[in-house]
C-alpha atoms as a PDB file:
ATOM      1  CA  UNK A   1      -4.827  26.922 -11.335  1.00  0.00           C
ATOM      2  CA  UNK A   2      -6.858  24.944 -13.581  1.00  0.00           C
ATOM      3  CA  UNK A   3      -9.935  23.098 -12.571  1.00  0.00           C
ATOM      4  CA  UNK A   4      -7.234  20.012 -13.627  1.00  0.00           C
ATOM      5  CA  UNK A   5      -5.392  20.703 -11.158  1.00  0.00           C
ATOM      6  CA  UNK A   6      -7.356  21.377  -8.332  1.00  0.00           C
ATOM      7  CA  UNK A   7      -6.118  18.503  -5.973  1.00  0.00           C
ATOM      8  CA  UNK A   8      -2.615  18.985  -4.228  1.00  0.00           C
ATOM      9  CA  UNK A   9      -2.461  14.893  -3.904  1.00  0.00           C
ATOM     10  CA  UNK A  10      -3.849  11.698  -4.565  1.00  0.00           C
ATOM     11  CA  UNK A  11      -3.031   9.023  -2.602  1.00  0.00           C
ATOM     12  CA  UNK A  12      -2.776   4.901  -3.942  1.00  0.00           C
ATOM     13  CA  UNK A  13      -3.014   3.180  -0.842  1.00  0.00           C
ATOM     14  CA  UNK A  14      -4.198   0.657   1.367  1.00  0.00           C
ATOM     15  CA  UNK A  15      -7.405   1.308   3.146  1.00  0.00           C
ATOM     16  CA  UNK A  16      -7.314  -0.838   6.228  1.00  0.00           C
ATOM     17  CA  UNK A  17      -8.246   0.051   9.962  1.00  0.00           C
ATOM     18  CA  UNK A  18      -5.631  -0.895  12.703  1.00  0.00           C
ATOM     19  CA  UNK A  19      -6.679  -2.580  15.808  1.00  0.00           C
ATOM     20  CA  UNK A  20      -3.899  -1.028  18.191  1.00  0.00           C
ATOM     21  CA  UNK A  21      -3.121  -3.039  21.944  1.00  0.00           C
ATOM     22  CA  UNK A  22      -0.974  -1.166  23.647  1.00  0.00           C
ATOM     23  CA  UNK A  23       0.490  -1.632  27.036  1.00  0.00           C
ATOM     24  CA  UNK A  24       4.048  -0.362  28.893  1.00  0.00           C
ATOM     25  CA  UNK A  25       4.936  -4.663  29.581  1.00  0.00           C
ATOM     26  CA  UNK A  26       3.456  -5.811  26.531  1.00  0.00           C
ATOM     27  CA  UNK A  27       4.518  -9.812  25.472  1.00  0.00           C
ATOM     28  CA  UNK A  28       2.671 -12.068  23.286  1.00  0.00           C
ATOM     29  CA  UNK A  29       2.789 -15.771  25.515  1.00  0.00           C
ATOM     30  CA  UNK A  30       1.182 -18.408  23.137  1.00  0.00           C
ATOM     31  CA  UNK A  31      -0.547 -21.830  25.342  1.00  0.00           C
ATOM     32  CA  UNK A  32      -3.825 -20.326  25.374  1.00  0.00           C
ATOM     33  CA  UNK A  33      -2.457 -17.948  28.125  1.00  0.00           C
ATOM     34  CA  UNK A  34      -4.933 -14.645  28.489  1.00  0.00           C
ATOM     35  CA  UNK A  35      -2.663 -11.454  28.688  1.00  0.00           C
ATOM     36  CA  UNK A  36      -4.813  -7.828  29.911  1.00  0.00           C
ATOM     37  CA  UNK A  37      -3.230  -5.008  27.759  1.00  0.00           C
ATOM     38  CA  UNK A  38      -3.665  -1.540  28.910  1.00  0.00           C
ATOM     39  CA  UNK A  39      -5.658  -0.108  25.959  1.00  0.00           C
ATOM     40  CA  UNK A  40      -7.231  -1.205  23.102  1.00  0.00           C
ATOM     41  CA  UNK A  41      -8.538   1.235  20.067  1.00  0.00           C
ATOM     42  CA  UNK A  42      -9.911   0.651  16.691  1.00  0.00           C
ATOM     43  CA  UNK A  43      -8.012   3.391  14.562  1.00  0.00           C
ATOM     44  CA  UNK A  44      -7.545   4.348  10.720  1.00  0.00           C
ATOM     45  CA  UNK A  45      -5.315   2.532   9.154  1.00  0.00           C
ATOM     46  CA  UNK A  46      -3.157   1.506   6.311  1.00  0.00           C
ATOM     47  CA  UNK A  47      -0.313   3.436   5.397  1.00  0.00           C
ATOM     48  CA  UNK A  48      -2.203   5.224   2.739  1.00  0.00           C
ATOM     49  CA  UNK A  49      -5.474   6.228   4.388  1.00  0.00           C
ATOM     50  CA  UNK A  50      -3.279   7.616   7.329  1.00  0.00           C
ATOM     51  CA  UNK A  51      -0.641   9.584   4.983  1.00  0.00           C
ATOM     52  CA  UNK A  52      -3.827  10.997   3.169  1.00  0.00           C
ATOM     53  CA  UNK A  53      -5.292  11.984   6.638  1.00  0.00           C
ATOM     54  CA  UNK A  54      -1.919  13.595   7.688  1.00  0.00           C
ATOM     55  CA  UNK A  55      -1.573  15.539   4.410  1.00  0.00           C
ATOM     56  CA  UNK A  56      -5.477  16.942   4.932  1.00  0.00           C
ATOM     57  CA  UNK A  57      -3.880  18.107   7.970  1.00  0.00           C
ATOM     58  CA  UNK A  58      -1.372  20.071   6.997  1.00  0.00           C
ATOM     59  CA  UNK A  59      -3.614  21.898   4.569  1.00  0.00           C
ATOM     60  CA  UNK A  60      -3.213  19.762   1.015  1.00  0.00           C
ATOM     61  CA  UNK A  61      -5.942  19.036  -1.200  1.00  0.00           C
ATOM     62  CA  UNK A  62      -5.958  15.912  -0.619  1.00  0.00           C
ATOM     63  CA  UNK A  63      -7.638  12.281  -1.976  1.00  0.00           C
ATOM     64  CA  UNK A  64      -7.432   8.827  -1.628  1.00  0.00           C
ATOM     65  CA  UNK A  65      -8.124   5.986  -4.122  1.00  0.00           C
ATOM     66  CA  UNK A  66      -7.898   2.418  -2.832  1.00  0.00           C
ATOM     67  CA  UNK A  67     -10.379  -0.565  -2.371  1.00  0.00           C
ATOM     68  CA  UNK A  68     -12.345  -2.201   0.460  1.00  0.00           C
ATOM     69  CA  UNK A  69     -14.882  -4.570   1.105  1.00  0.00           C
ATOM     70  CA  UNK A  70     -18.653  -3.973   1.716  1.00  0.00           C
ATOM     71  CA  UNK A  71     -18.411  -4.791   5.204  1.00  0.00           C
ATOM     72  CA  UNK A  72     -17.867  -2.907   8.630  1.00  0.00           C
ATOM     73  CA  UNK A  73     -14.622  -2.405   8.205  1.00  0.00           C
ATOM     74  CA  UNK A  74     -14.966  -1.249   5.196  1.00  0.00           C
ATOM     75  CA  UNK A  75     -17.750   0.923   5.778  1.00  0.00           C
ATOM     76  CA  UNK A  76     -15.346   2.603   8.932  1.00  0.00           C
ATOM     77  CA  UNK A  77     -12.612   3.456   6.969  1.00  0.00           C
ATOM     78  CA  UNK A  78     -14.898   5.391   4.370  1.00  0.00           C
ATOM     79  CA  UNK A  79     -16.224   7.413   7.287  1.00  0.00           C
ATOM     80  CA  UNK A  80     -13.158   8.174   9.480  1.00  0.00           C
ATOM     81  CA  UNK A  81     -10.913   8.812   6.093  1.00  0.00           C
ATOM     82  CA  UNK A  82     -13.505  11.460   4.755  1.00  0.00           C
ATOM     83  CA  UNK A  83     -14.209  12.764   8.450  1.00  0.00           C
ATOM     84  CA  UNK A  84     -10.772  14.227   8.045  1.00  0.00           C
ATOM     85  CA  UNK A  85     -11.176  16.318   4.854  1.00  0.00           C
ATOM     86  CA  UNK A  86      -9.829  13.575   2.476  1.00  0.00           C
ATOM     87  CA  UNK A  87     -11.785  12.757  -0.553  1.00  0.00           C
ATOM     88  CA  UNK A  88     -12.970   9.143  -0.702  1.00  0.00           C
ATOM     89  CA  UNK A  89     -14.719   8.629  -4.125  1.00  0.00           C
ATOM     90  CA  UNK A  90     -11.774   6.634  -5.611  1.00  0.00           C
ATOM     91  CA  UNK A  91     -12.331   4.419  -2.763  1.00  0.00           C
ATOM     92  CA  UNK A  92     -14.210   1.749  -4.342  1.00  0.00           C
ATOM     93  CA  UNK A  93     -16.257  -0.822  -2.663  1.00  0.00           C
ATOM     94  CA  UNK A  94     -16.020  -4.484  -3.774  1.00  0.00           C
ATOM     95  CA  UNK A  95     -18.786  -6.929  -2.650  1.00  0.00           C
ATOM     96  CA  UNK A  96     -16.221  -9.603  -3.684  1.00  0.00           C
ATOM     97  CA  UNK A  97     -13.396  -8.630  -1.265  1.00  0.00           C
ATOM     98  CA  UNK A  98     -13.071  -8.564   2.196  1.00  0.00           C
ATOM     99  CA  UNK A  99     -11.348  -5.459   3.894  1.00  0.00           C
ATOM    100  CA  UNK A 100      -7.225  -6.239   5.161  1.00  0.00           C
ATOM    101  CA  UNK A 101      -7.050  -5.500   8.724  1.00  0.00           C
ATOM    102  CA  UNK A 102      -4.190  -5.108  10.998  1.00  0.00           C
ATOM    103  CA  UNK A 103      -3.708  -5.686  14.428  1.00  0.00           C
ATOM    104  CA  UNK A 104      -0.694  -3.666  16.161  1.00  0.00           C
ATOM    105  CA  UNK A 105       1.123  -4.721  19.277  1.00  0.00           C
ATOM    106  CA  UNK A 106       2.500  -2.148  20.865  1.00  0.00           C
ATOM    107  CA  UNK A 107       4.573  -0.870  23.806  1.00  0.00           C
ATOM    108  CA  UNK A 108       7.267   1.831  23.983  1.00  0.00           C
ATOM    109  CA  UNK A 109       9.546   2.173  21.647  1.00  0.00           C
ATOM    110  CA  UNK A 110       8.647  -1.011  19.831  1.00  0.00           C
ATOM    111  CA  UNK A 111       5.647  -2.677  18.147  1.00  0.00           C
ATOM    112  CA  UNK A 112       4.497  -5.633  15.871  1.00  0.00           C
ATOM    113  CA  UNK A 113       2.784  -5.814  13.223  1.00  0.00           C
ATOM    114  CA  UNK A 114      -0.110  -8.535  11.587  1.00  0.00           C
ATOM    115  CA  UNK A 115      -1.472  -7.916   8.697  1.00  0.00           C
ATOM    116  CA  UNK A 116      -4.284  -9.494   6.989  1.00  0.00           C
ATOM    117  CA  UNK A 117      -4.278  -8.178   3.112  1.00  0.00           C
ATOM    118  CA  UNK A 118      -7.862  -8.253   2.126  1.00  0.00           C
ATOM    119  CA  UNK A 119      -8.580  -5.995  -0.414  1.00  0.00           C
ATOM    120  CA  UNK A 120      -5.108  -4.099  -0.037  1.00  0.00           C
ATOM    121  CA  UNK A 121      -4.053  -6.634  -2.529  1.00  0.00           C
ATOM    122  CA  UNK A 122      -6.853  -6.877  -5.111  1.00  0.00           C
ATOM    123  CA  UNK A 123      -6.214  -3.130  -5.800  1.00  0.00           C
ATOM    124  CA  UNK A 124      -5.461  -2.607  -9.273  1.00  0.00           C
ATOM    125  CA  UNK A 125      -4.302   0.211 -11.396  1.00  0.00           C
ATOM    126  CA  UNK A 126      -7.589  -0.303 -13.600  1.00  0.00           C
ATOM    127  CA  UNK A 127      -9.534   0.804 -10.971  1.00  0.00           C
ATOM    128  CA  UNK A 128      -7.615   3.693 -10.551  1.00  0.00           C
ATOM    129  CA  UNK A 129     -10.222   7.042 -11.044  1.00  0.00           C
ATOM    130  CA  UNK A 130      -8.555   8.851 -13.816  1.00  0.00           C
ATOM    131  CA  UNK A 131     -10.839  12.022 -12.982  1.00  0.00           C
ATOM    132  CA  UNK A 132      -8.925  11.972  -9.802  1.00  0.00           C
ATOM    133  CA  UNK A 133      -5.479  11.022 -11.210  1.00  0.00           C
ATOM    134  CA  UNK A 134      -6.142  14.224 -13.888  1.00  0.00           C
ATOM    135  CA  UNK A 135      -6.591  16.433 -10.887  1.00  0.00           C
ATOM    136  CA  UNK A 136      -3.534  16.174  -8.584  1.00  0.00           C
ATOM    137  CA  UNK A 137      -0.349  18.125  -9.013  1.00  0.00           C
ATOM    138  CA  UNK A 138       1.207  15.248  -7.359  1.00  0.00           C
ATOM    139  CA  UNK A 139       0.089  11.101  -6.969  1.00  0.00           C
ATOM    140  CA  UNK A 140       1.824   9.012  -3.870  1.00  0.00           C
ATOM    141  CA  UNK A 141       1.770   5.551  -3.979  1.00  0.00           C
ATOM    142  CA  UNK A 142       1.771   3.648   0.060  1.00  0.00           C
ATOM    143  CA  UNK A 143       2.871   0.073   0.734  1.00  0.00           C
ATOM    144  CA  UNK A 144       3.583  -0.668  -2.145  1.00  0.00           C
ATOM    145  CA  UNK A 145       5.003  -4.048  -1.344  1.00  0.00           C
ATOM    146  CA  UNK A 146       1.222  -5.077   0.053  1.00  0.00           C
ATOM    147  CA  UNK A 147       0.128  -3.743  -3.069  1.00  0.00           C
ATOM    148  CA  UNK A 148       0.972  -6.160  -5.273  1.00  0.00           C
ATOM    149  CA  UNK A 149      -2.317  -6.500  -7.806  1.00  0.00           C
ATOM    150  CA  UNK A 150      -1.273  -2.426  -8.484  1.00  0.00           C
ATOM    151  CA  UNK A 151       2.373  -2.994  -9.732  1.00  0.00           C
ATOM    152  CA  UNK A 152       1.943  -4.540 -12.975  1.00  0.00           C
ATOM    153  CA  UNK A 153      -0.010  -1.028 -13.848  1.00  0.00           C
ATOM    154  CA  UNK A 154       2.237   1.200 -12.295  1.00  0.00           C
ATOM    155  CA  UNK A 155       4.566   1.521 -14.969  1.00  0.00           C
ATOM    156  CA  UNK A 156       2.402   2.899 -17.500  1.00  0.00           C
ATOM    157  CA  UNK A 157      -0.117   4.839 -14.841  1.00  0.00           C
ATOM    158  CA  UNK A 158       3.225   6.658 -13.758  1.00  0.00           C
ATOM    159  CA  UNK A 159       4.569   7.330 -17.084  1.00  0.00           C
ATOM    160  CA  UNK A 160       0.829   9.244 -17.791  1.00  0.00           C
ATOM    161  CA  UNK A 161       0.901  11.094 -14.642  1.00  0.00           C
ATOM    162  CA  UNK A 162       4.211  12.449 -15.429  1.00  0.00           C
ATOM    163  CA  UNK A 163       3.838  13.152 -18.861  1.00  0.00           C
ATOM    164  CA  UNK A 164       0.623  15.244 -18.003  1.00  0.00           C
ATOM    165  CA  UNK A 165       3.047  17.419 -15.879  1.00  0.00           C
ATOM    166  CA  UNK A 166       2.489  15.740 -12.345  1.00  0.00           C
ATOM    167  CA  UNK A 167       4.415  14.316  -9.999  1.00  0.00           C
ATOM    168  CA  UNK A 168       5.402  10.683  -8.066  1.00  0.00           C
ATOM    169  CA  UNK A 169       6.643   9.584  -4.626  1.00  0.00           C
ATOM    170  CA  UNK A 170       6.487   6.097  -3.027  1.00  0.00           C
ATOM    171  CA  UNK A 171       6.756   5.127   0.307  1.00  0.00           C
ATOM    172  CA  UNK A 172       7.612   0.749  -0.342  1.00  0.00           C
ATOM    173  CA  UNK A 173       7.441   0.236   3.411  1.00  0.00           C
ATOM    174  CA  UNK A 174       8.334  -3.883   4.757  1.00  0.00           C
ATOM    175  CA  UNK A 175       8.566  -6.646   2.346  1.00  0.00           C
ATOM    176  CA  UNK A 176       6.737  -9.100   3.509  1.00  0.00           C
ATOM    177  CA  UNK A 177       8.444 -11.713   1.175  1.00  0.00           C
ATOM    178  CA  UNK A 178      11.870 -10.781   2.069  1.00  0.00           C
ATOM    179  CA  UNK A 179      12.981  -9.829  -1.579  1.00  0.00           C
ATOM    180  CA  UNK A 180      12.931  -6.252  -1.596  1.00  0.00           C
ATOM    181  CA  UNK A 181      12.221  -5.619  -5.508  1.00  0.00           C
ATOM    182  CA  UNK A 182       9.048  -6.924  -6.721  1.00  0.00           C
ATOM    183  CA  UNK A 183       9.397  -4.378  -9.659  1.00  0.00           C
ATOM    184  CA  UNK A 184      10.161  -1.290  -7.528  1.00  0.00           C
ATOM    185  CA  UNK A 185      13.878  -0.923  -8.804  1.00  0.00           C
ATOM    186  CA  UNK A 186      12.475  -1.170 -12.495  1.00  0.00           C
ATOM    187  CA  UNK A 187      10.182   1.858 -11.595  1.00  0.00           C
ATOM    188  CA  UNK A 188      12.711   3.811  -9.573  1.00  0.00           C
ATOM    189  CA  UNK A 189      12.824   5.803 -13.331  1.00  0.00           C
ATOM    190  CA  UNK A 190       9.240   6.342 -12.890  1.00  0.00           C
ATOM    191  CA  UNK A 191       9.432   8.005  -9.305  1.00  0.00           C
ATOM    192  CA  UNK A 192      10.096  11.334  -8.419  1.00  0.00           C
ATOM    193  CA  UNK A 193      10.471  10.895  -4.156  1.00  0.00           C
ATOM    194  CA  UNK A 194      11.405   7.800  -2.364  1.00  0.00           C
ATOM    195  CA  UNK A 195      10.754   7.956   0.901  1.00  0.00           C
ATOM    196  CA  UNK A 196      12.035   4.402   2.685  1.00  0.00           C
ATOM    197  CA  UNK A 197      13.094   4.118   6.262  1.00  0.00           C
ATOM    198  CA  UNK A 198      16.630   3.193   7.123  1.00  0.00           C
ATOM    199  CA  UNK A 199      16.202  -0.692   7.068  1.00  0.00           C
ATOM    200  CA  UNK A 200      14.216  -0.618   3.745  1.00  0.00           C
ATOM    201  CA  UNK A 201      16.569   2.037   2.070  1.00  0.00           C
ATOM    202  CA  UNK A 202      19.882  -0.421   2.328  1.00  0.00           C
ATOM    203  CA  UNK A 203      17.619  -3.830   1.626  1.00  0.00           C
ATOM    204  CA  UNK A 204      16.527  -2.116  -1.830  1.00  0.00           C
ATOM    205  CA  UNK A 205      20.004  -0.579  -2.391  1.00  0.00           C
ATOM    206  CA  UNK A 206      21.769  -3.764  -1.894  1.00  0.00           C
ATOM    207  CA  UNK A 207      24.265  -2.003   0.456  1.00  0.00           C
ATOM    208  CA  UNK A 208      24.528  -1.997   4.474  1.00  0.00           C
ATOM    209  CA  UNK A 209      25.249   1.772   4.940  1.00  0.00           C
ATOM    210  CA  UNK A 210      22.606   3.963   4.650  1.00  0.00           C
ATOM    211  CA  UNK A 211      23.871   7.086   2.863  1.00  0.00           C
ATOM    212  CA  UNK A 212      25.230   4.482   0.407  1.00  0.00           C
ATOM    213  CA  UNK A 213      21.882   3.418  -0.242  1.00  0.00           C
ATOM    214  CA  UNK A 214      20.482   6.484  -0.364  1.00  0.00           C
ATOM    215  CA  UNK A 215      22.706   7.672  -3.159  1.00  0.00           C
ATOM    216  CA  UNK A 216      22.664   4.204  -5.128  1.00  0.00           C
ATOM    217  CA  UNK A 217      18.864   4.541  -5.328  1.00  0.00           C
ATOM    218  CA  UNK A 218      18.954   8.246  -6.435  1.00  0.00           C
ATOM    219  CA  UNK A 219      21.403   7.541  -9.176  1.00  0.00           C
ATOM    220  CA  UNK A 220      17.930   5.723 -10.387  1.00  0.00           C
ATOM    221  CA  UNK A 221      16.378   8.897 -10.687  1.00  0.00           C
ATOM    222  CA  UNK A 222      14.345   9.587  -7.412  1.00  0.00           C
ATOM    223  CA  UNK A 223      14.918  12.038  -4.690  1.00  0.00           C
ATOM    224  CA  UNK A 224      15.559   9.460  -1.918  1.00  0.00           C
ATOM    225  CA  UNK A 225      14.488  10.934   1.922  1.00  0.00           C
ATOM    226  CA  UNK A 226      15.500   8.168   4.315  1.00  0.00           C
ATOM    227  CA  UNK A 227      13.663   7.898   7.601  1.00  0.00           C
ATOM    228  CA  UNK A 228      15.709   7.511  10.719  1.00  0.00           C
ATOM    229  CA  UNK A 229      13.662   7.425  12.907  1.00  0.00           C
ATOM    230  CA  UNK A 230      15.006   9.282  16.558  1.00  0.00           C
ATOM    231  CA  UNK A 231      17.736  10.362  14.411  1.00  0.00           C
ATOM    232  CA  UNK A 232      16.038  12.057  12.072  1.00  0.00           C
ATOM    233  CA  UNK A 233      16.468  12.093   8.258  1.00  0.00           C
ATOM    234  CA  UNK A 234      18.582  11.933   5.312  1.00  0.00           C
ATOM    235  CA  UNK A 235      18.178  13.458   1.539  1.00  0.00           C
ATOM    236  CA  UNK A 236      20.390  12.488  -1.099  1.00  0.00           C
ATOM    237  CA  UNK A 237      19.074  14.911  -4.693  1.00  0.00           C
ATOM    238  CA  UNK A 238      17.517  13.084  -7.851  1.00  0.00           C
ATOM    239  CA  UNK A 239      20.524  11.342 -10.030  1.00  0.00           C
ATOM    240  CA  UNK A 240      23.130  11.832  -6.524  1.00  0.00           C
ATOM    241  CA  UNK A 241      24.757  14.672  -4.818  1.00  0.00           C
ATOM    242  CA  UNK A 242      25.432  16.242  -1.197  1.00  0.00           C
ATOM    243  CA  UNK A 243      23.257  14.106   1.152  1.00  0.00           C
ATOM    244  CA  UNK A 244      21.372  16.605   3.726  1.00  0.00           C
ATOM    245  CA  UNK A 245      20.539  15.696   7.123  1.00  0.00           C
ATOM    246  CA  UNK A 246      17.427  17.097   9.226  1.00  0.00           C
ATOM    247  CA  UNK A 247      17.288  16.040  12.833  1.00  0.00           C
ATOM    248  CA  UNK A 248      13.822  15.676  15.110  1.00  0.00           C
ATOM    249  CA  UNK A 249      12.813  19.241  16.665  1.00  0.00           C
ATOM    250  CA  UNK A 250      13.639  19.038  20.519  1.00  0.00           C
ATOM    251  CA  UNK A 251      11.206  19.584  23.780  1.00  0.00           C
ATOM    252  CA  UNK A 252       8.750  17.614  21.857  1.00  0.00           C
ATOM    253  CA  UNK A 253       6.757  15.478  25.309  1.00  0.00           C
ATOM    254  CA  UNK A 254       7.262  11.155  25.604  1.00  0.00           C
ATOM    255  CA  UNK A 255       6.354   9.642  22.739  1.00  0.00           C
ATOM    256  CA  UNK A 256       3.037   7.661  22.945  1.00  0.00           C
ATOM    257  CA  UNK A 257       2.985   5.545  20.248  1.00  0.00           C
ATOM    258  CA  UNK A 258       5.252   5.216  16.825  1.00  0.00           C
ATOM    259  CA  UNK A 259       2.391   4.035  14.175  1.00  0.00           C
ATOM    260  CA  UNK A 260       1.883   5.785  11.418  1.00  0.00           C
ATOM    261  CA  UNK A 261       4.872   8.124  12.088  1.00  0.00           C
ATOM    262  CA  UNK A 262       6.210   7.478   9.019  1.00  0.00           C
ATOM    263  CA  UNK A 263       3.353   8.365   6.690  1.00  0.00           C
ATOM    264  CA  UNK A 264       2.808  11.329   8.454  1.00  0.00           C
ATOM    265  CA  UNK A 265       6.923  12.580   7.765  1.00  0.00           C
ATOM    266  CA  UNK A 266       6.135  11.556   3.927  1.00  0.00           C
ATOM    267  CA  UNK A 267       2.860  14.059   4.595  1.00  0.00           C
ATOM    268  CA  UNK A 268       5.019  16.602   5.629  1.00  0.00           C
ATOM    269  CA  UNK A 269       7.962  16.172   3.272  1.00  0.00           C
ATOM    270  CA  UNK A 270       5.504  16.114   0.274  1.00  0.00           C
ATOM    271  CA  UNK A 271       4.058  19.546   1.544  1.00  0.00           C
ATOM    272  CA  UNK A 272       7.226  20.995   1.946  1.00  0.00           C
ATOM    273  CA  UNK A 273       8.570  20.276  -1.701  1.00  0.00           C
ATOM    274  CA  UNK A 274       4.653  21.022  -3.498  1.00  0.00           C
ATOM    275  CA  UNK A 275       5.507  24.600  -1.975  1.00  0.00           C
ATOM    276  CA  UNK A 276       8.346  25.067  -3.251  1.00  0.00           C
ATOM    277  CA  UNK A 277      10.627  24.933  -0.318  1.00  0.00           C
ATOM    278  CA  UNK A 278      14.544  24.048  -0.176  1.00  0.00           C
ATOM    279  CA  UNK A 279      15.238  19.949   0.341  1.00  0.00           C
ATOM    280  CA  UNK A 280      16.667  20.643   4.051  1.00  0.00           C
ATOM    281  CA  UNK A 281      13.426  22.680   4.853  1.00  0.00           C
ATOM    282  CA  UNK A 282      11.228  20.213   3.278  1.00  0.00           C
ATOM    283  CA  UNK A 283      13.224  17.498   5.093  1.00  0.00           C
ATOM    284  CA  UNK A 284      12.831  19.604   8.575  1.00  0.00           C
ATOM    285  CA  UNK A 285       9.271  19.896   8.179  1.00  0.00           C
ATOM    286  CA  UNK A 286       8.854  16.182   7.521  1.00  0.00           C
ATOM    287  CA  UNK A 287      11.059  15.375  10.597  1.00  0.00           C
ATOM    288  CA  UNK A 288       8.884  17.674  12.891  1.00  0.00           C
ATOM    289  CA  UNK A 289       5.698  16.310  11.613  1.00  0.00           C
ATOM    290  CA  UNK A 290       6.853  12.577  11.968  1.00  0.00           C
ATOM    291  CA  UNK A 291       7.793  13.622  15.465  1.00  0.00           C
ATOM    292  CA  UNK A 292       4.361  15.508  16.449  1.00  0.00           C
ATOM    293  CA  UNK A 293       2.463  12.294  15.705  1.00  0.00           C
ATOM    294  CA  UNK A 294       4.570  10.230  18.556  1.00  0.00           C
ATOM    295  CA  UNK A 295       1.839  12.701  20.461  1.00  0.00           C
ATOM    296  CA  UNK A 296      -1.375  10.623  20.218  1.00  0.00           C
ATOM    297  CA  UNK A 297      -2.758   6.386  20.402  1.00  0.00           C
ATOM    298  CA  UNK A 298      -2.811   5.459  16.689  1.00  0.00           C
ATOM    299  CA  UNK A 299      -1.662   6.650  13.274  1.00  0.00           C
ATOM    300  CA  UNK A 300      -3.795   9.874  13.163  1.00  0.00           C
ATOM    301  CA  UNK A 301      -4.307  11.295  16.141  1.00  0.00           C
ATOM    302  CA  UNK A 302      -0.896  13.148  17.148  1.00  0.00           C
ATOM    303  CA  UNK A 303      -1.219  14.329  13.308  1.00  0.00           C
ATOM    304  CA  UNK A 304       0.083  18.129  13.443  1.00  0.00           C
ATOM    305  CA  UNK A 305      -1.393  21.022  11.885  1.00  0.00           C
ATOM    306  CA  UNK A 306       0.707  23.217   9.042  1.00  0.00           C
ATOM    307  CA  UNK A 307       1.160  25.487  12.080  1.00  0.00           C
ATOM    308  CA  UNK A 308       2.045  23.041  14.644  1.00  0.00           C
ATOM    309  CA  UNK A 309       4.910  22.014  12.352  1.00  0.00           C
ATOM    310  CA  UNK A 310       6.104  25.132  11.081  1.00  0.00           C
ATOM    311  CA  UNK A 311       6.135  26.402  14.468  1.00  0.00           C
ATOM    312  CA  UNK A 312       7.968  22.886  15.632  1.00  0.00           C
ATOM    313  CA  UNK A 313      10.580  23.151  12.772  1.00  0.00           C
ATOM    314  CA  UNK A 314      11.248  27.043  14.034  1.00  0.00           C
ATOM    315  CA  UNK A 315      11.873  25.643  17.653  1.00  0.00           C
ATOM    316  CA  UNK A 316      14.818  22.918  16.043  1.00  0.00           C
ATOM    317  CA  UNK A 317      16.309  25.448  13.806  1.00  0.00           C
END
């Protein structure tokens, strides 16, 4: 492989931290009422910064390009990301912006989720390192609904990557403004992997059945991998076809918490498919690595090793 090439992935992303309360009764009660939660933990976050971590995990060459403040938040994020094996020089610091931050309210099986943008949103593709885009066999681009200073540049920064023989994904996650385009279905042409959960999948598609969605979206041009949470996953080909199905391995322990569970299946399906592997077995190994995070507080530490999952998908085979 060429010195190009010598990155598996760069990441586009938000570089936030999450401020996770978590606790088994968990309710918010407004009226200046105090409420004791059971934990509290300041974690990496942003959907980016914790798909990048995931895919260091499972072995990928992996960095992360995004933009923070100078402040402590900032300054964390830098540390924990590059702690993890992910390279953080397209991470660029901007005395001008604060950090976003979210706070995450969990308890079993459920959570909510405030945001404050910061800096997610003053990302541009300008200051996009083009040393780092030249590198990687493959370029993911996270939230990118909370993105929205990067879209106007996407076009044309995706059209390059491509044309220089690498490959796209995005994951669009929520819309925060409830219209669920924002440009996305002008890029779908643009985008190799789309990787939405179930809700997101039919508000894009325009349709209330997921498979439907699926298979409107890939008649776009993207492989579209649908997260279903408990119930696994779905795969309809680039331009339509057979949808495939990969279910959660079993005997996996209680879940602990769901965040970042989602990045870390689009970790795992990316790895999968930059090795070559079949769509189901790519799909599989997302579904077991989206699973193995349940195991840990926070969106990184339940991430799985390549062996962990492998050995994970063998067990639901």
């Amino acid at each position: 492989m060429s010195a190009q090439r010598d990155l598996d992935l760069l990441v586009l992303g938000d570089v936030n931290p999450d401020l996770v309360l978590s606790d088994p009764s968990l309710d918010v009660v407004f009226g200046q009422a105090e409420t004791l939660v059971e934990r509290a933990e300041l974690t990496i976050g942003g959907s980016g910064a914790i798909m990048a971590c995931a895919a260091a995990r499972l072995g990928l060459r992996t960095a992360l390009a995004g933009l923070v403040g100078d402040d402590q938040f900032g300054a964390f994020m830098r540390e924990a990301v590059a702690g993890r094996g992910v390279v953080v020089s397209g991470v660029v610091v901007d005395p001008g912006v604060h950090t976003g931050l979210t706070v995450v309210l969990a308890r079993p099986g459920d959570r909510a989720i405030l945001t404050f943008p910061g800096a997610i949103a003053a990302m541009t593709a300008d200051r996009v390192d083009r040393t780092l885009l030249a590198r990687a066999r493959h370029v993911h681009i996270s939230s990118f609904y909370l993105q929205t200073g990067l879209v106007a540049g996407l076009p044309a920064l995706l059209r390059a990557v491509r044309a220089g023989g690498a490959t796209t994904s995005v994951d669009p996650n929520w819309d925060p403004s409830s219209e669920w385009d924002g440009g996305l279905r002008d890029l779908l042409g643009e985008i190799d992997v789309l990787v939405p959960n179930e809700v997101e999948a039919c508000r894009i598609g325009g349709v209330d059945n997921v498979e439907r969605a699926a298979h409107a979206l890939a008649q776009h041009g993207p492989l579209v991998a649908v997260k279903l949470g408990a119930d696994g996953a779905l795969a309809v080909p680039a331009g339509g076809g057979a949808a495939v199905r990969a279910q959660p391995p079993p005997g996996l322990p209680e879940p602990v918490d769901a965040v970042g569970a989602g990045d870390t299946f689009d970790a795992g399906l990316l790895t999968g498919l930059l090795a070559g592997e079949p769509l189901l077995d790519a799909l599989a190994l997302a579904c077991a690595c989206g699973a193995l995070s349940l195991r840990g507080a926070g969106g990184t530490a339940g991430q799985p090793t390549l062996d962990e999952a492998m050995a994970s998908r063998r067990g639901g085979s």
